[in-house]
PDB file of N, CA and C in Angstrom:
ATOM      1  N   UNK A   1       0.844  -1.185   0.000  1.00  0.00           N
ATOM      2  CA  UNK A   1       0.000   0.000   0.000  1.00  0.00           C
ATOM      3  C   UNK A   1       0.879   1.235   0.000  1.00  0.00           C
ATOM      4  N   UNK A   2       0.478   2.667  -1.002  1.00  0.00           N
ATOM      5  CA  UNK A   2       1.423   3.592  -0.427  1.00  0.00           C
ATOM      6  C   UNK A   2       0.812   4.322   0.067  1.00  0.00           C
ATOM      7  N   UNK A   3       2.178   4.677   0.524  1.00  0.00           N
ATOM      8  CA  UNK A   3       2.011   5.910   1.300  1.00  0.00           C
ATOM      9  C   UNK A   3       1.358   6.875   1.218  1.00  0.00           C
ATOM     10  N   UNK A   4       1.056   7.969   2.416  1.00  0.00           N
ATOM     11  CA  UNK A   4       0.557   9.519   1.708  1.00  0.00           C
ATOM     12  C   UNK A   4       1.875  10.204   1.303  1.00  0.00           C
ATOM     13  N   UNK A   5       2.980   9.937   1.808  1.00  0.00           N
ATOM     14  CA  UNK A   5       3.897  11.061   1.689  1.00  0.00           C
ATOM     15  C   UNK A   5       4.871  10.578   0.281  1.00  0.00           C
ATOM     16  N   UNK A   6       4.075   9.494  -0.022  1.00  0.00           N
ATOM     17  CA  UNK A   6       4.826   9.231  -1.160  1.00  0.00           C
ATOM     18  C   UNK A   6       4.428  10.264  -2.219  1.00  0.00           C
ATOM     19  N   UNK A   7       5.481  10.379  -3.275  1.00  0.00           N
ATOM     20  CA  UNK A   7       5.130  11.671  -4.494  1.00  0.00           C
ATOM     21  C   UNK A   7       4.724  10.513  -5.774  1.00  0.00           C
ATOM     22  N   UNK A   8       3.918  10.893  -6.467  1.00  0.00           N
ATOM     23  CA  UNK A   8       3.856  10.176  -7.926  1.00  0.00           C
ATOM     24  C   UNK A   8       3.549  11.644  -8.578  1.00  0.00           C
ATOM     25  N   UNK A   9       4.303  11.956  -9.738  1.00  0.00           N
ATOM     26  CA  UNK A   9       4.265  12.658 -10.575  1.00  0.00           C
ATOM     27  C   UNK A   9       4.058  12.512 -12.104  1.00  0.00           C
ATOM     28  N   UNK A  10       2.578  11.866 -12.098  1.00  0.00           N
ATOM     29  CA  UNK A  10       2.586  11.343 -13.623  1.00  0.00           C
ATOM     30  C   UNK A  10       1.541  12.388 -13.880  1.00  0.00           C
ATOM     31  N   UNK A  11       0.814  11.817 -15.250  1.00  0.00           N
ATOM     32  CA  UNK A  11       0.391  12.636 -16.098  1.00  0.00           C
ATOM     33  C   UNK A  11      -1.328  12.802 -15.551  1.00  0.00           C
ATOM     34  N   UNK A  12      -1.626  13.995 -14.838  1.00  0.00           N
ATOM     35  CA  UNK A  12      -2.835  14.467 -14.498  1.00  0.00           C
ATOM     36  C   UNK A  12      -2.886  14.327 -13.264  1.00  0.00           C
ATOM     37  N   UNK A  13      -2.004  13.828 -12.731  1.00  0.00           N
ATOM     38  CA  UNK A  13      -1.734  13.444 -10.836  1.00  0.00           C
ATOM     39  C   UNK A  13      -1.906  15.168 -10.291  1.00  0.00           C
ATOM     40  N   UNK A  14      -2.074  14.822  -8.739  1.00  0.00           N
ATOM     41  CA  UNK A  14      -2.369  16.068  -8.648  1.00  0.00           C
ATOM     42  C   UNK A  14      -1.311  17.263  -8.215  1.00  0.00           C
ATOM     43  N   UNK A  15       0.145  16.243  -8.607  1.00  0.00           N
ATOM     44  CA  UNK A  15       1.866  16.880  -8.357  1.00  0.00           C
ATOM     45  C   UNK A  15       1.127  17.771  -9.482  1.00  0.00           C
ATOM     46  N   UNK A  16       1.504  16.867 -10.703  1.00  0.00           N
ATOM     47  CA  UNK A  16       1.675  17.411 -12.122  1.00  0.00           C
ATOM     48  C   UNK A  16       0.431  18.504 -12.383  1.00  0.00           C
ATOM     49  N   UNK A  17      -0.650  18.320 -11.696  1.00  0.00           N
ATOM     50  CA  UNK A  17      -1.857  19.431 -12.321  1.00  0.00           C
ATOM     51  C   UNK A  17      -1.305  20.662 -11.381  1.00  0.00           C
ATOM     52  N   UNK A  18      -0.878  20.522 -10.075  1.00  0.00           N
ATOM     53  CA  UNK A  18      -0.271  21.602  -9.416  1.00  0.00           C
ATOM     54  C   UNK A  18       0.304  22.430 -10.120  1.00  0.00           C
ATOM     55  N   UNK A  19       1.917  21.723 -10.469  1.00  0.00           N
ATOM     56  CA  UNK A  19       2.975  21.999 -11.056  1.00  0.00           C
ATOM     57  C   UNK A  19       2.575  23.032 -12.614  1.00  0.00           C
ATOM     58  N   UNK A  20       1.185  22.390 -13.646  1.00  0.00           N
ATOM     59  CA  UNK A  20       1.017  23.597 -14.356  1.00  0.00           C
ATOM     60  C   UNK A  20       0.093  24.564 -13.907  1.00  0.00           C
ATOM     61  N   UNK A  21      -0.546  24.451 -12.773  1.00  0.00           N
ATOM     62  CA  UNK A  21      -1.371  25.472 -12.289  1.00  0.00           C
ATOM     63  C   UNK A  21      -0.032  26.712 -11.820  1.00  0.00           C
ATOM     64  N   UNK A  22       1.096  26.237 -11.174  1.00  0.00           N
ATOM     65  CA  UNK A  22       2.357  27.033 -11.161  1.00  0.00           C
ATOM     66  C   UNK A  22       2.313  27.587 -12.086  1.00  0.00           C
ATOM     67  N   UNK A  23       3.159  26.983 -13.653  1.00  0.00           N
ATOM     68  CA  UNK A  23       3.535  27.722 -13.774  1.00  0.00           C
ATOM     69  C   UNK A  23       2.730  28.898 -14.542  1.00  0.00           C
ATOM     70  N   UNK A  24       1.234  28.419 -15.199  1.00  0.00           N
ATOM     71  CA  UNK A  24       0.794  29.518 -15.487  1.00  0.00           C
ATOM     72  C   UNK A  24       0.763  30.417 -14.873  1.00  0.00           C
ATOM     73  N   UNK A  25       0.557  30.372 -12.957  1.00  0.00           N
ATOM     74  CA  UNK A  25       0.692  31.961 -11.956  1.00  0.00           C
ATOM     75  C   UNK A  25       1.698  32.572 -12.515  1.00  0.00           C
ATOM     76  N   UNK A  26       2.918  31.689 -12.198  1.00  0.00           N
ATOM     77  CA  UNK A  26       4.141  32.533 -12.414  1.00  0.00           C
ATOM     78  C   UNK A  26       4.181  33.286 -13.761  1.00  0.00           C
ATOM     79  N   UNK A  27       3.637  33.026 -14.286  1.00  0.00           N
ATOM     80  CA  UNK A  27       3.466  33.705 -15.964  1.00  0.00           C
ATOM     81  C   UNK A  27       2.615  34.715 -16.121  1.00  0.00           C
ATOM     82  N   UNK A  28       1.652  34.902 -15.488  1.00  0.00           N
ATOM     83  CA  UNK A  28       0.932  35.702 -14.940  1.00  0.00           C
ATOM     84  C   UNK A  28       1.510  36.939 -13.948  1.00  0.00           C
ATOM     85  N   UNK A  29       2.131  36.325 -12.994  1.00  0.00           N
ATOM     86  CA  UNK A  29       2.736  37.285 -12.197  1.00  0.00           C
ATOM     87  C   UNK A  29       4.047  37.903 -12.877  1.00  0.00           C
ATOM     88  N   UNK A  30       4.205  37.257 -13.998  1.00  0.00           N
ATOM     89  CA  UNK A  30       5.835  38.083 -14.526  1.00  0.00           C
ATOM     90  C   UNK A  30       6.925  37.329 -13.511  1.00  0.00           C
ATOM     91  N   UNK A  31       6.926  36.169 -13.411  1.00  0.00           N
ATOM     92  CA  UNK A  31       8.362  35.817 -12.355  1.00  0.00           C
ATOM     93  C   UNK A  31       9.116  34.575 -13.145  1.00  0.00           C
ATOM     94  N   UNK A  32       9.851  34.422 -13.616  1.00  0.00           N
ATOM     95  CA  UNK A  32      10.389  33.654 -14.065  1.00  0.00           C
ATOM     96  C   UNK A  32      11.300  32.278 -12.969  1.00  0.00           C
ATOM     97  N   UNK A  33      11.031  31.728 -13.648  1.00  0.00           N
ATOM     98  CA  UNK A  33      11.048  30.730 -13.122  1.00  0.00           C
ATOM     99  C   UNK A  33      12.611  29.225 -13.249  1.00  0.00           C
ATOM    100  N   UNK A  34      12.782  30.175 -14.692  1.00  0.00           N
ATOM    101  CA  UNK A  34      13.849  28.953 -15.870  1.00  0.00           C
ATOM    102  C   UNK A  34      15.375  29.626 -16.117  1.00  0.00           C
ATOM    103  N   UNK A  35      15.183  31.195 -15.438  1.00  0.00           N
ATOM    104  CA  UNK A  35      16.161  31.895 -16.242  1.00  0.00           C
ATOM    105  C   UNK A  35      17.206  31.901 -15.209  1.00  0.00           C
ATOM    106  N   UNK A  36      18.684  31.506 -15.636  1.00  0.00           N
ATOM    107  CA  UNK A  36      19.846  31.162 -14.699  1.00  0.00           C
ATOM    108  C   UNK A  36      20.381  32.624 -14.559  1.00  0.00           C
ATOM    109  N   UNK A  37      20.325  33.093 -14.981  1.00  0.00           N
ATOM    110  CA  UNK A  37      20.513  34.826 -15.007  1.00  0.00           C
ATOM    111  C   UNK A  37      19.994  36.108 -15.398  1.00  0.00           C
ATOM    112  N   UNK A  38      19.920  37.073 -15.063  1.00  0.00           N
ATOM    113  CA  UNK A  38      18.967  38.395 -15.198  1.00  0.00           C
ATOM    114  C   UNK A  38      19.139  38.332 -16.898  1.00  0.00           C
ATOM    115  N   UNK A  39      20.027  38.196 -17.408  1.00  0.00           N
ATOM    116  CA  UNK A  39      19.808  38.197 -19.110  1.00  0.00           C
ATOM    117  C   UNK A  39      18.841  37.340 -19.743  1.00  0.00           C
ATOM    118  N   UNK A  40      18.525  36.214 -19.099  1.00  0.00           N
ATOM    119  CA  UNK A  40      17.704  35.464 -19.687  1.00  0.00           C
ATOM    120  C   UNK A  40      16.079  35.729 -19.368  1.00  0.00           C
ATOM    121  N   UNK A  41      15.970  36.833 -18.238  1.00  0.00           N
ATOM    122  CA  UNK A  41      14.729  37.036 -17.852  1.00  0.00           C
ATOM    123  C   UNK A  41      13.994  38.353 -18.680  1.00  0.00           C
ATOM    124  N   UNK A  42      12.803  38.066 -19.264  1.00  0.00           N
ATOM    125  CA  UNK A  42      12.055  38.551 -20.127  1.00  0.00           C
ATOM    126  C   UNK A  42      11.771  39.940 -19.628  1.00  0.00           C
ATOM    127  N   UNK A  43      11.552  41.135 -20.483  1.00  0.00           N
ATOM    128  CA  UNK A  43      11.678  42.374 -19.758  1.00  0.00           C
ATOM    129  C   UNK A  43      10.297  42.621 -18.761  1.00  0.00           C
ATOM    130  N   UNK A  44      10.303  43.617 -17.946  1.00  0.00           N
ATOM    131  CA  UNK A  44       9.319  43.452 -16.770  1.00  0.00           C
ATOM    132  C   UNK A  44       9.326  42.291 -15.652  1.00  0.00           C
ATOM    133  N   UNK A  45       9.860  40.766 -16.481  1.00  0.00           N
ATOM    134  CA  UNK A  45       9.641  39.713 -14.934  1.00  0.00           C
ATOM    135  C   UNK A  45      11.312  40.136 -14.424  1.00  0.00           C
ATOM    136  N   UNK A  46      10.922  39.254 -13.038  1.00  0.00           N
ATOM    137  CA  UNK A  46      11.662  39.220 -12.073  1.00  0.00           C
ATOM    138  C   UNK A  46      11.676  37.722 -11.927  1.00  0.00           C
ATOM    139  N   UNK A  47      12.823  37.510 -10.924  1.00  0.00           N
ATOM    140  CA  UNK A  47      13.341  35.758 -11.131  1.00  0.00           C
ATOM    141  C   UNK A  47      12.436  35.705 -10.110  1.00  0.00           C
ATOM    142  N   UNK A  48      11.961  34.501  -9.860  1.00  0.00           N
ATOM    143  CA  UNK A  48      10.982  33.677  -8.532  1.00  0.00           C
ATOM    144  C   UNK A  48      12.188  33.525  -7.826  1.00  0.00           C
ATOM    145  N   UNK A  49      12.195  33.626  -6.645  1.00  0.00           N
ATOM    146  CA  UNK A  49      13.170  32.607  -5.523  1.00  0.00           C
ATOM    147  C   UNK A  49      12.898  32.135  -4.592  1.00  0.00           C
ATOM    148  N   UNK A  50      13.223  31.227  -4.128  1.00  0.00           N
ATOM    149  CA  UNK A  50      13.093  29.809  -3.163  1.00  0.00           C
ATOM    150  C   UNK A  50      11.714  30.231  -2.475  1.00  0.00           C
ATOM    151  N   UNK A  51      11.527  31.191  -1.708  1.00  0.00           N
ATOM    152  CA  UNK A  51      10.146  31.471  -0.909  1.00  0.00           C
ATOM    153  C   UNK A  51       9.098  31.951  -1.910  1.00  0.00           C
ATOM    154  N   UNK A  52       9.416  32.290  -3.110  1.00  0.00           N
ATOM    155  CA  UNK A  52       8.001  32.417  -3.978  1.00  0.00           C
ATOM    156  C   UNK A  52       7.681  31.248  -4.409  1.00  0.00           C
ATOM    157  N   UNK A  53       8.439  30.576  -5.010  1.00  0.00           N
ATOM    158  CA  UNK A  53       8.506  29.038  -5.473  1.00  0.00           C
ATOM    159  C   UNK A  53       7.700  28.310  -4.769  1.00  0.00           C
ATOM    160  N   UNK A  54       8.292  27.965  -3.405  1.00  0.00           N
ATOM    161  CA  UNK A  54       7.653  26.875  -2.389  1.00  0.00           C
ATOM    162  C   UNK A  54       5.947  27.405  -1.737  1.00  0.00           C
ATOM    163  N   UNK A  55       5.861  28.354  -1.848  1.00  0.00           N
ATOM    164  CA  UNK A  55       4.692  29.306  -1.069  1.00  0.00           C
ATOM    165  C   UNK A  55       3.582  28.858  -1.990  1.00  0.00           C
ATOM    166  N   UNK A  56       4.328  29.545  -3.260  1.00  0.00           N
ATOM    167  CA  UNK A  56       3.348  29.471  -5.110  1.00  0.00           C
ATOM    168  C   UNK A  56       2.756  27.992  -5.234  1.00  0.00           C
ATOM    169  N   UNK A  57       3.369  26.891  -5.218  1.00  0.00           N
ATOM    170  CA  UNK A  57       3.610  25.673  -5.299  1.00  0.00           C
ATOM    171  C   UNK A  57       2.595  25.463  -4.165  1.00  0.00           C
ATOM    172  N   UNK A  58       2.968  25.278  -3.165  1.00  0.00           N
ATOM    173  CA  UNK A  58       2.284  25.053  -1.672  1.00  0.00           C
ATOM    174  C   UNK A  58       0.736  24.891  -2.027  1.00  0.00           C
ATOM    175  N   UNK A  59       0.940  26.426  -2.300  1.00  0.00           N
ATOM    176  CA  UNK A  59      -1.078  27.193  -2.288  1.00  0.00           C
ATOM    177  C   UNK A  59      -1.196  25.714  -3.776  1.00  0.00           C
ATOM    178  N   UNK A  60      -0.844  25.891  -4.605  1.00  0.00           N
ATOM    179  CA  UNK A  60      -0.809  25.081  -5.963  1.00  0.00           C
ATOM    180  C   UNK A  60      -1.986  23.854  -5.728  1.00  0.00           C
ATOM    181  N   UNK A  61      -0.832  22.879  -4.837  1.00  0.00           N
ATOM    182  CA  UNK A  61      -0.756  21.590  -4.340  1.00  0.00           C
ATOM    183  C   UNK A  61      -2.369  21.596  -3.505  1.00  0.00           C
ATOM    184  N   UNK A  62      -2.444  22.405  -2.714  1.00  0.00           N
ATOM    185  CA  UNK A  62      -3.340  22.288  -1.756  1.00  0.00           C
ATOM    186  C   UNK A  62      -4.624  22.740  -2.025  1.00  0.00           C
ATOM    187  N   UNK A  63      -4.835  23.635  -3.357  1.00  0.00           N
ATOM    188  CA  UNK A  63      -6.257  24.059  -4.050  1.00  0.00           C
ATOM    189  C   UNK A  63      -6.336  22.597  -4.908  1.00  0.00           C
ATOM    190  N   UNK A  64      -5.351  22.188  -5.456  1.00  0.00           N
ATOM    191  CA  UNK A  64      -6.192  20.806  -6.378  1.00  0.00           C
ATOM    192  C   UNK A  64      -5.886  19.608  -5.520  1.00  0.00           C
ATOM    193  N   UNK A  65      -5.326  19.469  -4.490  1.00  0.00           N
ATOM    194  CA  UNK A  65      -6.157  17.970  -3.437  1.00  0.00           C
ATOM    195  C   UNK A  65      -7.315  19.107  -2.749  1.00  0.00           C
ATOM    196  N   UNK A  66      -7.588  19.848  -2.225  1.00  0.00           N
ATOM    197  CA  UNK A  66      -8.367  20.285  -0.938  1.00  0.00           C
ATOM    198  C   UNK A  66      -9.882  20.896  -2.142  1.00  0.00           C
ATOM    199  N   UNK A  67      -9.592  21.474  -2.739  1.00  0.00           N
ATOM    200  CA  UNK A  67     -10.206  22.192  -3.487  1.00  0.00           C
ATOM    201  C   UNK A  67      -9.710  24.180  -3.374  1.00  0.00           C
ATOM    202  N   UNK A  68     -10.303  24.970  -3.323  1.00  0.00           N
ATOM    203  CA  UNK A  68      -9.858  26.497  -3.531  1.00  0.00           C
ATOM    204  C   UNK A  68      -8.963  26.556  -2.339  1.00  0.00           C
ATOM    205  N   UNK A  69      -8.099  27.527  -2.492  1.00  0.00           N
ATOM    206  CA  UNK A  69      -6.784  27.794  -0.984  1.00  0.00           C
ATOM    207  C   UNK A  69      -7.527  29.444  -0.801  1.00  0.00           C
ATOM    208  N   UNK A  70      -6.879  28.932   0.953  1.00  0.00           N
ATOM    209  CA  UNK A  70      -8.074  30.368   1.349  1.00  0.00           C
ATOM    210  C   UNK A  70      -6.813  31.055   2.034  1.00  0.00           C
ATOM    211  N   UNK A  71      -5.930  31.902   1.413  1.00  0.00           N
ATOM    212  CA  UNK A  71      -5.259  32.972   1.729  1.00  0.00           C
ATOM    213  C   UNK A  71      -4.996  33.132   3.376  1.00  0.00           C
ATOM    214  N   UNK A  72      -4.376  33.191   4.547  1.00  0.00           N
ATOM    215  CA  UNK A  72      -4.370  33.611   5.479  1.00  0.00           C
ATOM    216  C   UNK A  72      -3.669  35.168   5.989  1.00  0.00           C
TER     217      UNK A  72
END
């Protein structure tokens, strides 16, 4: 039997539906996400870092198992 804390990341799981609910925000918000340096980042975004990422992601994860994320 698995686990809960196990990850499966296949196709429509609710990692992977997270993961593009990401990155469309981030695309939305202008934050890039891919770019290893300020040259590669598109004019107006700003790079995501570690606490936008995990936060963005977080809320992500927890609106498609729970249903809507309610801001605190």
């Amino acid at each position: 039997m698995a686990d809960k804390s196990d990850i499966h990341i296949g196709e429509n799981s609710p990692e992977e539906v997270a993961l593009k609910l990401f990155q469309m925000i981030a695309a939305v918000e202008k934050k890039s996400t891919t770019g290893s340096d300020e040259s590669e980042i598109k004019a107006g975004w700003t790079k995501a870092d570690k606490a936008y990422i995990l936060k963005t992601y977080g809320e992500c994860l927890t609106t498609v198992r729970d249903g809507w994320y309610q801001p605190q």
